[in-house]
PDB file of N, CA and C in Angstrom:
ATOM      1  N   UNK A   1      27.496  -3.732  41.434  1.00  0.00           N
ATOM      2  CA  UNK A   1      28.624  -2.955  41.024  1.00  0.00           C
ATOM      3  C   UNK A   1      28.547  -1.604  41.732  1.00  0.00           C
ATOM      4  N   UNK A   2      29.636  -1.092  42.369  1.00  0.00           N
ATOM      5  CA  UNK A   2      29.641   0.380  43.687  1.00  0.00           C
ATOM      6  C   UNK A   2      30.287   1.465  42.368  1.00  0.00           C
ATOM      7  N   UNK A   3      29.758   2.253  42.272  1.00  0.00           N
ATOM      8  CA  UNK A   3      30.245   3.309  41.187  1.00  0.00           C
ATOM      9  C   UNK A   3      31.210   4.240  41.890  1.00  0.00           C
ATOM     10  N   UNK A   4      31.855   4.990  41.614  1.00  0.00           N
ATOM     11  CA  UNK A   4      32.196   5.802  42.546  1.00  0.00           C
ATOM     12  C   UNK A   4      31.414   7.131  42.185  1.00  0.00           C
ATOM     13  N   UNK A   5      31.594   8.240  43.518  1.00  0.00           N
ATOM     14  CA  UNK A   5      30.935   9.426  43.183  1.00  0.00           C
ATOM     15  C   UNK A   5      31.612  10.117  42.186  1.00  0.00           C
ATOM     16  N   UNK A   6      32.667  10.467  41.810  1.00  0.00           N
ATOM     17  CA  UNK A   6      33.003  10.893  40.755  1.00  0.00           C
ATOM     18  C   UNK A   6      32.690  10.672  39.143  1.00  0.00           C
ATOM     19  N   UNK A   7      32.174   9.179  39.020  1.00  0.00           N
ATOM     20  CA  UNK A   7      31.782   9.092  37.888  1.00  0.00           C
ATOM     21  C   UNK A   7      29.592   9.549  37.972  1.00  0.00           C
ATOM     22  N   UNK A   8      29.423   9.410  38.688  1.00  0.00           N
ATOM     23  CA  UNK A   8      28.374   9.685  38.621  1.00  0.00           C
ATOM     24  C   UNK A   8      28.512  11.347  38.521  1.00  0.00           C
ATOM     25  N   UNK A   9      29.018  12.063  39.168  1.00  0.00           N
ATOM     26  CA  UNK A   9      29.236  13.750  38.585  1.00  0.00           C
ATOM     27  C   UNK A   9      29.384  14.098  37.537  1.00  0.00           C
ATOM     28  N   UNK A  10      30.376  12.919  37.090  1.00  0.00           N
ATOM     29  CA  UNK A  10      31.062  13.501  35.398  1.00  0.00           C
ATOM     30  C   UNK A  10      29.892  12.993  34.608  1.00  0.00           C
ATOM     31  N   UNK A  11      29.015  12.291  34.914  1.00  0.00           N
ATOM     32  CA  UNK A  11      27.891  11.559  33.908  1.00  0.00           C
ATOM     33  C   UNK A  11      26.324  12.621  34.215  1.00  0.00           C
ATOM     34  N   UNK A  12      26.524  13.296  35.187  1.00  0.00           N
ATOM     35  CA  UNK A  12      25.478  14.308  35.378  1.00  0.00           C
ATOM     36  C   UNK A  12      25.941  15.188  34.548  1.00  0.00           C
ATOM     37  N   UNK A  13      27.553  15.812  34.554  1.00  0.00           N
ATOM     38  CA  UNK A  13      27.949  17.056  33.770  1.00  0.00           C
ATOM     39  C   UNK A  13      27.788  17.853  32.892  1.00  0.00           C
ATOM     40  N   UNK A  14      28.176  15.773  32.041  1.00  0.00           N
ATOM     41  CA  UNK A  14      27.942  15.333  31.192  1.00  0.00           C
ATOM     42  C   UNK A  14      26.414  15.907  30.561  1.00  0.00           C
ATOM     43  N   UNK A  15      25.359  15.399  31.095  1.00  0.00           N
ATOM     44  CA  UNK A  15      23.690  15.338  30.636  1.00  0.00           C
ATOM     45  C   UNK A  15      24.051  16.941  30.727  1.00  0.00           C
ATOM     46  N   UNK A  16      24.096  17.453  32.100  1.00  0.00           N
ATOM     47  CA  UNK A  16      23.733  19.268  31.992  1.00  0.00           C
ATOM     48  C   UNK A  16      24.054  19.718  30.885  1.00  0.00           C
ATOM     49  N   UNK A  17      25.525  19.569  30.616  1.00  0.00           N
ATOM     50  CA  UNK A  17      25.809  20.294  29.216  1.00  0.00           C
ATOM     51  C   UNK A  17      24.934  19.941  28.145  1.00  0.00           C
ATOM     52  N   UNK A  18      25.092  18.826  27.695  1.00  0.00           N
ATOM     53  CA  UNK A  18      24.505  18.279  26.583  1.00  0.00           C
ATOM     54  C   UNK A  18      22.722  18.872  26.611  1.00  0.00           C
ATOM     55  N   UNK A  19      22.571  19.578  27.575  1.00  0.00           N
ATOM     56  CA  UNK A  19      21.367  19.586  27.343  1.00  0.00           C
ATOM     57  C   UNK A  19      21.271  21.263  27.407  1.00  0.00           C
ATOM     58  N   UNK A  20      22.502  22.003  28.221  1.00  0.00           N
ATOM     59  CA  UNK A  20      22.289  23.458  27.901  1.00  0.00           C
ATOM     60  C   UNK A  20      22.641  23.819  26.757  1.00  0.00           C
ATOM     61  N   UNK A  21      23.454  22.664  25.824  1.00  0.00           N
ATOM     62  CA  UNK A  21      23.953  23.084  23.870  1.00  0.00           C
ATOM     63  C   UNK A  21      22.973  23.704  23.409  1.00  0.00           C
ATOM     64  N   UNK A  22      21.465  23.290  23.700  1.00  0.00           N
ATOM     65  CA  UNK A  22      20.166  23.662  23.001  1.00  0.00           C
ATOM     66  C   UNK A  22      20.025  22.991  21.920  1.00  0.00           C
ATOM     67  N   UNK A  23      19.391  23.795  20.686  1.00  0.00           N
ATOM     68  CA  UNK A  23      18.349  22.718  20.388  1.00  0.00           C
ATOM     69  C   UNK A  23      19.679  22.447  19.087  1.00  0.00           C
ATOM     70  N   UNK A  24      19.247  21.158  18.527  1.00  0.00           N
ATOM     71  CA  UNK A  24      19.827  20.670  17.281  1.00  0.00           C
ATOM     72  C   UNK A  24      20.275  21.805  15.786  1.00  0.00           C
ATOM     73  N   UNK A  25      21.016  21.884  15.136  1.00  0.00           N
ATOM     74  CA  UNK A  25      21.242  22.745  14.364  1.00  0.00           C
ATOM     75  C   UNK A  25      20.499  22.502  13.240  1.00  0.00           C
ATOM     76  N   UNK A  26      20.075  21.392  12.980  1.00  0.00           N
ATOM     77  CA  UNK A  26      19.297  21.275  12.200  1.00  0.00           C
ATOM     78  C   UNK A  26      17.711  20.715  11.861  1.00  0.00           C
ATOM     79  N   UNK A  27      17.073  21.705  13.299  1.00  0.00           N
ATOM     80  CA  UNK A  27      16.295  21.556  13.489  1.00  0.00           C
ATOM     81  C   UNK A  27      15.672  23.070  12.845  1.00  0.00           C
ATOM     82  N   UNK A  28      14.649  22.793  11.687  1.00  0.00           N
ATOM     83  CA  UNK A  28      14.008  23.519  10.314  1.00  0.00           C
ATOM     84  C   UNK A  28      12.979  24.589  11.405  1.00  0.00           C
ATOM     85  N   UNK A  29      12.870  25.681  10.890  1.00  0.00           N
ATOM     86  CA  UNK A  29      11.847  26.807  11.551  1.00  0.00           C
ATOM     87  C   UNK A  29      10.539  26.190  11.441  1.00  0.00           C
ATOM     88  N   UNK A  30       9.796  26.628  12.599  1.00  0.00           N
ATOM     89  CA  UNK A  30       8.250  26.524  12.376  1.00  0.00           C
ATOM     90  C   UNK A  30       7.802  26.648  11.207  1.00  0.00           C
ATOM     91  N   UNK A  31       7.662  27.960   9.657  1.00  0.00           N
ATOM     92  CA  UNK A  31       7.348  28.024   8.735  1.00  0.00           C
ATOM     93  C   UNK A  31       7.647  27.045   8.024  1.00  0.00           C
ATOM     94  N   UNK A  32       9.279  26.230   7.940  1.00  0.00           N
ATOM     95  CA  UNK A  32       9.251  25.258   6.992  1.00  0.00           C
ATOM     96  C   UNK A  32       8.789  23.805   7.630  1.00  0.00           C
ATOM     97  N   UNK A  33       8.719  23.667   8.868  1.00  0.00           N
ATOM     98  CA  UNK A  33       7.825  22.310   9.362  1.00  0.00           C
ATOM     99  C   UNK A  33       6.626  22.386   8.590  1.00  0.00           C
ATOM    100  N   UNK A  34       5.941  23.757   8.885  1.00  0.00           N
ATOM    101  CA  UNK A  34       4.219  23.906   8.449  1.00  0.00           C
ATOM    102  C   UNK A  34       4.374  23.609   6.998  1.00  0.00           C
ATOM    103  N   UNK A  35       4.998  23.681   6.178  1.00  0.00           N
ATOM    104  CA  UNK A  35       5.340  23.340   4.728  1.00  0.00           C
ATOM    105  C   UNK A  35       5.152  22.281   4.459  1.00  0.00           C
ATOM    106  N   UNK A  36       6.134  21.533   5.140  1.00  0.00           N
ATOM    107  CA  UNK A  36       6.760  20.126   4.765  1.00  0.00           C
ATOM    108  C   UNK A  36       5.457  19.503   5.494  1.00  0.00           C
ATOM    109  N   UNK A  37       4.838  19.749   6.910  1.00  0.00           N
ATOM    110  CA  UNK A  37       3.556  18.570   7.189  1.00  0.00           C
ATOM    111  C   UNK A  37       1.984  18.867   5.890  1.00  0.00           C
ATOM    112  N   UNK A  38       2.137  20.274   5.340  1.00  0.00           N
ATOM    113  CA  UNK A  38       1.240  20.136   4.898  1.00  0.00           C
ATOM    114  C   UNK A  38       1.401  19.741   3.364  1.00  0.00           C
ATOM    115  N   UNK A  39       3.391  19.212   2.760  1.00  0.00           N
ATOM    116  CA  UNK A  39       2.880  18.662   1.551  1.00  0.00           C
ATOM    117  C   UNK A  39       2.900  16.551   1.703  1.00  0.00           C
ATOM    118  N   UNK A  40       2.910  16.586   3.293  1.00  0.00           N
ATOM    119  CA  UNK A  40       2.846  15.279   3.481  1.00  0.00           C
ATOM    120  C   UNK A  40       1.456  14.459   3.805  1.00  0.00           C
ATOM    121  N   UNK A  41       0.692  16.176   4.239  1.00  0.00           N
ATOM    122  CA  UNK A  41      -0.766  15.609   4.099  1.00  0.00           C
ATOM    123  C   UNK A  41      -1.104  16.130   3.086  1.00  0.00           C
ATOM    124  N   UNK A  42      -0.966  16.184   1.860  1.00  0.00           N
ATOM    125  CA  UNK A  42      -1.075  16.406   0.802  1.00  0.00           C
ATOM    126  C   UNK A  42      -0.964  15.083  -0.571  1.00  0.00           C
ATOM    127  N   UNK A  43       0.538  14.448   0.776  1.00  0.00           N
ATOM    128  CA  UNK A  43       0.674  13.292  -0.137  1.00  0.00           C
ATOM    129  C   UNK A  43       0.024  12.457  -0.172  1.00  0.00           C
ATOM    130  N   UNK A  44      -0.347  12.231   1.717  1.00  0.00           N
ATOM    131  CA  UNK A  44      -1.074  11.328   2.088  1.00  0.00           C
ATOM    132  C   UNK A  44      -2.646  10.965   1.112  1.00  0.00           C
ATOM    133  N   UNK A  45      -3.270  12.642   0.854  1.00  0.00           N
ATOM    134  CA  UNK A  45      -4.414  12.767   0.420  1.00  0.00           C
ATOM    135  C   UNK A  45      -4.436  12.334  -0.996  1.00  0.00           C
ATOM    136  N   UNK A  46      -3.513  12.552  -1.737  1.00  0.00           N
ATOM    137  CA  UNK A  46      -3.249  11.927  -2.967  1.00  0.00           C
ATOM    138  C   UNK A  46      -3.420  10.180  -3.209  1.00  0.00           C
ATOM    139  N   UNK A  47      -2.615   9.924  -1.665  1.00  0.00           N
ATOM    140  CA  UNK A  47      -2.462   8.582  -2.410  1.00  0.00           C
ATOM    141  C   UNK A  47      -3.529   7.609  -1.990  1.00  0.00           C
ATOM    142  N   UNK A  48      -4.728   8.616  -0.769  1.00  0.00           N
ATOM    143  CA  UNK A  48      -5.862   7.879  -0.316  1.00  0.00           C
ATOM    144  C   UNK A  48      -6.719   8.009  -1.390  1.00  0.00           C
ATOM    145  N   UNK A  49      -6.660   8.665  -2.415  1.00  0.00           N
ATOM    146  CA  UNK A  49      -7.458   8.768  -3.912  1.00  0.00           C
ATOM    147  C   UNK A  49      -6.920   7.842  -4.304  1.00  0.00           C
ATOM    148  N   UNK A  50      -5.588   7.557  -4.711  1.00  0.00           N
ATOM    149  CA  UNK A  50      -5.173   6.596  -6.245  1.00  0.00           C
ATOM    150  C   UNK A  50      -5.616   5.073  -5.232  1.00  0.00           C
ATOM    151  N   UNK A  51      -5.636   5.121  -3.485  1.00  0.00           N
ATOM    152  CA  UNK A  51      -6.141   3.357  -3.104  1.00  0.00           C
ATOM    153  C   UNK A  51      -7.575   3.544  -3.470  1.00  0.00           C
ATOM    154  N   UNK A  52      -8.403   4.301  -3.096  1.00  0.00           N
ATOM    155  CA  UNK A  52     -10.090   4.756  -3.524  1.00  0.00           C
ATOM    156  C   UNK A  52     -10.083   4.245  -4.803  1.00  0.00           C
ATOM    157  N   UNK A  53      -9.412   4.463  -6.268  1.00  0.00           N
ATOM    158  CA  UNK A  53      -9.385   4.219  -7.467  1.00  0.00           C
ATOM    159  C   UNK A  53      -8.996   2.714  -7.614  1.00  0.00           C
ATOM    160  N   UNK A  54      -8.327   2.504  -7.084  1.00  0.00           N
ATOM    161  CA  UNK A  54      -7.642   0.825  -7.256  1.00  0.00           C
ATOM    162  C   UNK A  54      -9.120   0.006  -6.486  1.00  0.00           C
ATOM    163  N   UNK A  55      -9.162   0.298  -5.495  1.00  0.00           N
ATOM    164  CA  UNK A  55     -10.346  -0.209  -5.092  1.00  0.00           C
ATOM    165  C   UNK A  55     -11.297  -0.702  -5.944  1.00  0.00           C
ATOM    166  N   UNK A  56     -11.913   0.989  -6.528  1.00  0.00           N
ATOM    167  CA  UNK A  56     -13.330   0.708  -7.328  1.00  0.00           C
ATOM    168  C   UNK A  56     -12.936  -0.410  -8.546  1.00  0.00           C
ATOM    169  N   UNK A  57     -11.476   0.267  -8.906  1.00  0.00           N
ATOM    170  CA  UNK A  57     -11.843  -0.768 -10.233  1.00  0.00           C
ATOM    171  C   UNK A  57     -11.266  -2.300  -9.737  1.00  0.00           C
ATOM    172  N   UNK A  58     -10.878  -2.936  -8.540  1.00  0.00           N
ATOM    173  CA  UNK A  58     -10.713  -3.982  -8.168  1.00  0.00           C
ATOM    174  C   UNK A  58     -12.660  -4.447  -8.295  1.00  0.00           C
ATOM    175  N   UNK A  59     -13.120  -3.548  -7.592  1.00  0.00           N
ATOM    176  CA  UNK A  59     -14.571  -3.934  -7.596  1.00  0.00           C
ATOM    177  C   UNK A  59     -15.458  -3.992  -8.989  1.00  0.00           C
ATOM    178  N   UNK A  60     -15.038  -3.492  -9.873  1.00  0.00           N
ATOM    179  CA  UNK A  60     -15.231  -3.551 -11.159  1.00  0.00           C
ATOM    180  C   UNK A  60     -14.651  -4.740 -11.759  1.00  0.00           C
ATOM    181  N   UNK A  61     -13.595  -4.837 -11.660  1.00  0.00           N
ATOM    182  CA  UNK A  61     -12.612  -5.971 -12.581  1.00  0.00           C
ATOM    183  C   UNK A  61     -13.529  -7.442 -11.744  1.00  0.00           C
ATOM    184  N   UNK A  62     -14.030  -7.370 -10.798  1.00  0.00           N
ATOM    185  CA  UNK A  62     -14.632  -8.512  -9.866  1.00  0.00           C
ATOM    186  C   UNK A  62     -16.128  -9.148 -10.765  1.00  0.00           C
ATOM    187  N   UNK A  63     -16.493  -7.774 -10.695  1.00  0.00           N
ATOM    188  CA  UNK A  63     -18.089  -7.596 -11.516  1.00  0.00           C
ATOM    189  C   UNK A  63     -17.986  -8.673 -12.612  1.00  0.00           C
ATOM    190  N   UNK A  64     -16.852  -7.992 -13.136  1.00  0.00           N
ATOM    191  CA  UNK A  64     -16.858  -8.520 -14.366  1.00  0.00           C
ATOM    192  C   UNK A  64     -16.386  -9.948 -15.102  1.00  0.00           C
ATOM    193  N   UNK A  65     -15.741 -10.539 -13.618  1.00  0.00           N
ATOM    194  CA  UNK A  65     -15.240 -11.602 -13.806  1.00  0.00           C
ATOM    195  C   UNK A  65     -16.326 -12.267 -13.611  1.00  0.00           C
ATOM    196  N   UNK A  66     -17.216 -12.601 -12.236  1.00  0.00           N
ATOM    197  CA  UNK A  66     -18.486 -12.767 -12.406  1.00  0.00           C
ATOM    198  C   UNK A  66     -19.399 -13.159 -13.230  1.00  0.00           C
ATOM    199  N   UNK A  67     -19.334 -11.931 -14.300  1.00  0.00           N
ATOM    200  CA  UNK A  67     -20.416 -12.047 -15.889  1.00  0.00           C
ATOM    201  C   UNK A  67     -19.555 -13.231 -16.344  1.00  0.00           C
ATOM    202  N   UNK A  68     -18.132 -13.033 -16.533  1.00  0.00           N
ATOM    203  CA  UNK A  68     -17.340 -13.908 -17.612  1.00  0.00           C
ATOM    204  C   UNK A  68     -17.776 -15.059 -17.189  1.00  0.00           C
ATOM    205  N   UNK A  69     -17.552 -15.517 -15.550  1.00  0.00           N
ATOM    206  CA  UNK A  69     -17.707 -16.709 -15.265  1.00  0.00           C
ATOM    207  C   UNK A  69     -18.977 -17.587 -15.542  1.00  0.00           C
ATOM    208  N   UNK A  70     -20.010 -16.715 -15.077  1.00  0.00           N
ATOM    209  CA  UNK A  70     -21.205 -17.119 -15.525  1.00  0.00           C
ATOM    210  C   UNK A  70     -21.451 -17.643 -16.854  1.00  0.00           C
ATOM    211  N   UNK A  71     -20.955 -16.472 -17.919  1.00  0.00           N
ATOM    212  CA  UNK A  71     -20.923 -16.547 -19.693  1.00  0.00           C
ATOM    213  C   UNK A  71     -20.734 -18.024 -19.608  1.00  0.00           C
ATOM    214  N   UNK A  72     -19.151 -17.914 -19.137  1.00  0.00           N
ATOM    215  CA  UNK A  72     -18.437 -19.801 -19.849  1.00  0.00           C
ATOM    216  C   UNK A  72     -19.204 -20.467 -19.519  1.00  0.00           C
ATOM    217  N   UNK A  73     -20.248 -20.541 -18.057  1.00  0.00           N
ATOM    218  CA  UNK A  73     -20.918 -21.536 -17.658  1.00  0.00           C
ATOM    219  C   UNK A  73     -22.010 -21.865 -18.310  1.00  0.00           C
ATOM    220  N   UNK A  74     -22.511 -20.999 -18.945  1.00  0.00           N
ATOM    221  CA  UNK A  74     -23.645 -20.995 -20.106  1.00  0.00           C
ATOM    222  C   UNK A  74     -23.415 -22.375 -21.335  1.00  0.00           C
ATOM    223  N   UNK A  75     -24.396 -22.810 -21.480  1.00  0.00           N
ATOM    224  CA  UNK A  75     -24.693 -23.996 -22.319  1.00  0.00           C
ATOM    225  C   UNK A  75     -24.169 -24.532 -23.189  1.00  0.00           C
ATOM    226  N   UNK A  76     -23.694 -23.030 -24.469  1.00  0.00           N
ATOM    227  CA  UNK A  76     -23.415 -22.951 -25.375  1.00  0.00           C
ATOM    228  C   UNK A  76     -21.506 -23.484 -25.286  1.00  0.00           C
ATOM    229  N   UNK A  77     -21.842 -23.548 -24.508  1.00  0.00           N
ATOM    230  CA  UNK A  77     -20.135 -23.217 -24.554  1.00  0.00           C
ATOM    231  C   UNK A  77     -19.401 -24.581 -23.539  1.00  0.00           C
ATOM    232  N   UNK A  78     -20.400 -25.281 -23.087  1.00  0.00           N
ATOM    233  CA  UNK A  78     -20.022 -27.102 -22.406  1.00  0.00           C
ATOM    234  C   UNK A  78     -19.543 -27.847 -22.930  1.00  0.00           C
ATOM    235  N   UNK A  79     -19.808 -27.618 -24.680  1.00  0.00           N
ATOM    236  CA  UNK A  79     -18.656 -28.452 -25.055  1.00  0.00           C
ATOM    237  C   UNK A  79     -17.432 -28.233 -25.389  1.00  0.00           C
ATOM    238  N   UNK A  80     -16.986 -26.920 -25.371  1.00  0.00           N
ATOM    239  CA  UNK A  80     -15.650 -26.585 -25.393  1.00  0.00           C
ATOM    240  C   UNK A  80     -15.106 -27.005 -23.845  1.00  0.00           C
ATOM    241  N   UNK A  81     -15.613 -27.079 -22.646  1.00  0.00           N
ATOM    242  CA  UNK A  81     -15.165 -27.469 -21.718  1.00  0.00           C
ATOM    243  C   UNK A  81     -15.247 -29.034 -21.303  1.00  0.00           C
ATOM    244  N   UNK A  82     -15.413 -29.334 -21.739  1.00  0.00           N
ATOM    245  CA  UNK A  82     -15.922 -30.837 -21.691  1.00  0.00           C
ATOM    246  C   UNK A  82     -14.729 -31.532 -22.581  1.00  0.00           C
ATOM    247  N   UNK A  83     -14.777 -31.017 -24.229  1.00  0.00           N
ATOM    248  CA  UNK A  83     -13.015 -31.307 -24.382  1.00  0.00           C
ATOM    249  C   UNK A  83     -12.210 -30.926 -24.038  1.00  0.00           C
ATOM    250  N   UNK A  84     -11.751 -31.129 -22.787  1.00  0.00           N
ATOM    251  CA  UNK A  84     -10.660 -30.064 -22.395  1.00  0.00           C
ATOM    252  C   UNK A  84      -9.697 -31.606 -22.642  1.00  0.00           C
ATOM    253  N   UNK A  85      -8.597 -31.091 -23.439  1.00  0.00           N
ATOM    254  CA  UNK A  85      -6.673 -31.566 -23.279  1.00  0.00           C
ATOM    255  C   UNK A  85      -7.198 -32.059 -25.552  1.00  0.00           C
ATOM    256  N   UNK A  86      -8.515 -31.556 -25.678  1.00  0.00           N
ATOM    257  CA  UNK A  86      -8.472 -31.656 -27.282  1.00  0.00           C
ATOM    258  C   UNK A  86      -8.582 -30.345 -27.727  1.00  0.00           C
ATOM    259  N   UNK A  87      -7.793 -30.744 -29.678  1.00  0.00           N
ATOM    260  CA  UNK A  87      -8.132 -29.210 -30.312  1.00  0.00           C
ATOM    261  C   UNK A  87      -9.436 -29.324 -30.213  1.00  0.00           C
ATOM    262  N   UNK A  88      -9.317 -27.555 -30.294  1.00  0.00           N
ATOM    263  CA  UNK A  88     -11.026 -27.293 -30.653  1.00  0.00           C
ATOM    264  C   UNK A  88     -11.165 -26.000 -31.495  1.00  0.00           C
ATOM    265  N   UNK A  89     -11.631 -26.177 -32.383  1.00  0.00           N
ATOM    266  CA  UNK A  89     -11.666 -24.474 -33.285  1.00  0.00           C
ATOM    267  C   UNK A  89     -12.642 -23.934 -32.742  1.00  0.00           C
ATOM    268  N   UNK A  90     -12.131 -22.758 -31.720  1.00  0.00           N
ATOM    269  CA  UNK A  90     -12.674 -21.823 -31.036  1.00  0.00           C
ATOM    270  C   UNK A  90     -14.088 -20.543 -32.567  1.00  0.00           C
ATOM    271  N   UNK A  91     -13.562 -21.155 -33.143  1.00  0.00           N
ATOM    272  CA  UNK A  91     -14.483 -20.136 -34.755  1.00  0.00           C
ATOM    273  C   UNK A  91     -15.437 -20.913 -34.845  1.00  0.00           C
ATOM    274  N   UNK A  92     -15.466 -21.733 -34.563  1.00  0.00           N
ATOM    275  CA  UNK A  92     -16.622 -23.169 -35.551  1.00  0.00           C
ATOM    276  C   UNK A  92     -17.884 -22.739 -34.335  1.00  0.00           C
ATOM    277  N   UNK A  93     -19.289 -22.762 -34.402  1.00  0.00           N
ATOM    278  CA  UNK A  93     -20.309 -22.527 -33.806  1.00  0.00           C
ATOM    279  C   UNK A  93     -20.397 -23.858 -33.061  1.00  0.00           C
ATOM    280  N   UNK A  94     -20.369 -23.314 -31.743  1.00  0.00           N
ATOM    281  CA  UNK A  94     -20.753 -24.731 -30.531  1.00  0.00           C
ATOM    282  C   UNK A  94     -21.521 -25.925 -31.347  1.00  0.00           C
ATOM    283  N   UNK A  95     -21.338 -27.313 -30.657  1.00  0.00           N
ATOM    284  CA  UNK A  95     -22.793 -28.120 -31.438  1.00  0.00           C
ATOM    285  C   UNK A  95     -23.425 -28.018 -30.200  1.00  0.00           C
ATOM    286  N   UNK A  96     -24.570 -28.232 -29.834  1.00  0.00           N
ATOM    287  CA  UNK A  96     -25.963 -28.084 -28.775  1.00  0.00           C
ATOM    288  C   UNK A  96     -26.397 -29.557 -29.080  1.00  0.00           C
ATOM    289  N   UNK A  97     -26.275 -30.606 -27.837  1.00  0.00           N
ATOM    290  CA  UNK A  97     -26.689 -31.707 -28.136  1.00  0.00           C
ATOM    291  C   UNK A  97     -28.623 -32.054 -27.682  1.00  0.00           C
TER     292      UNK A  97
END
């Protein structure tokens, strides 16, 4: 495709101006950038605590499933799993065969 020279002028003109307008009008002063990045690393820092917290107690809630799992696996408690799809009165003391 042969452009002509005229449109290529008007499309340079074009850029010059657009670029001697300067800067955006709503582009915020240095003081309120420094504001706004430091309540975003602020946020950031907040919310790398509340994942730190979810964490530990993911690692906690783990622990503890662990013990539970182990517990049920314990002796006392085979024959409640062993009837499984019967009642069973969870109150009544295991029998130990």
């Amino acid at each position: 495709m042969i452009r002509t020279p005229t449109f290529s002028i008007g499309l340079l003109l074009l850029l010059i101006g657009y670029t001697a307008a300067g800067p955006e009008p709503d582009v915020q002063p240095r003081t309120v950038r420094s504001s706004v990045c430091q309540e975003h690393t602020s946020l950031h820092n907040r919310l790398d605590a509340v994942e730190k917290k979810v964490e530990d107690t993911v690692g906690e809630l783990e622990v503890e499933l662990v013990a539970l799992l182990d517990d049920i696996q314990d002796p006392q408690w085979r024959p409640l799993l062993e009837n499984a799809g019967k009642t069973v009165d969870i109150l009544e003391e295991p029998v130990l065969n």
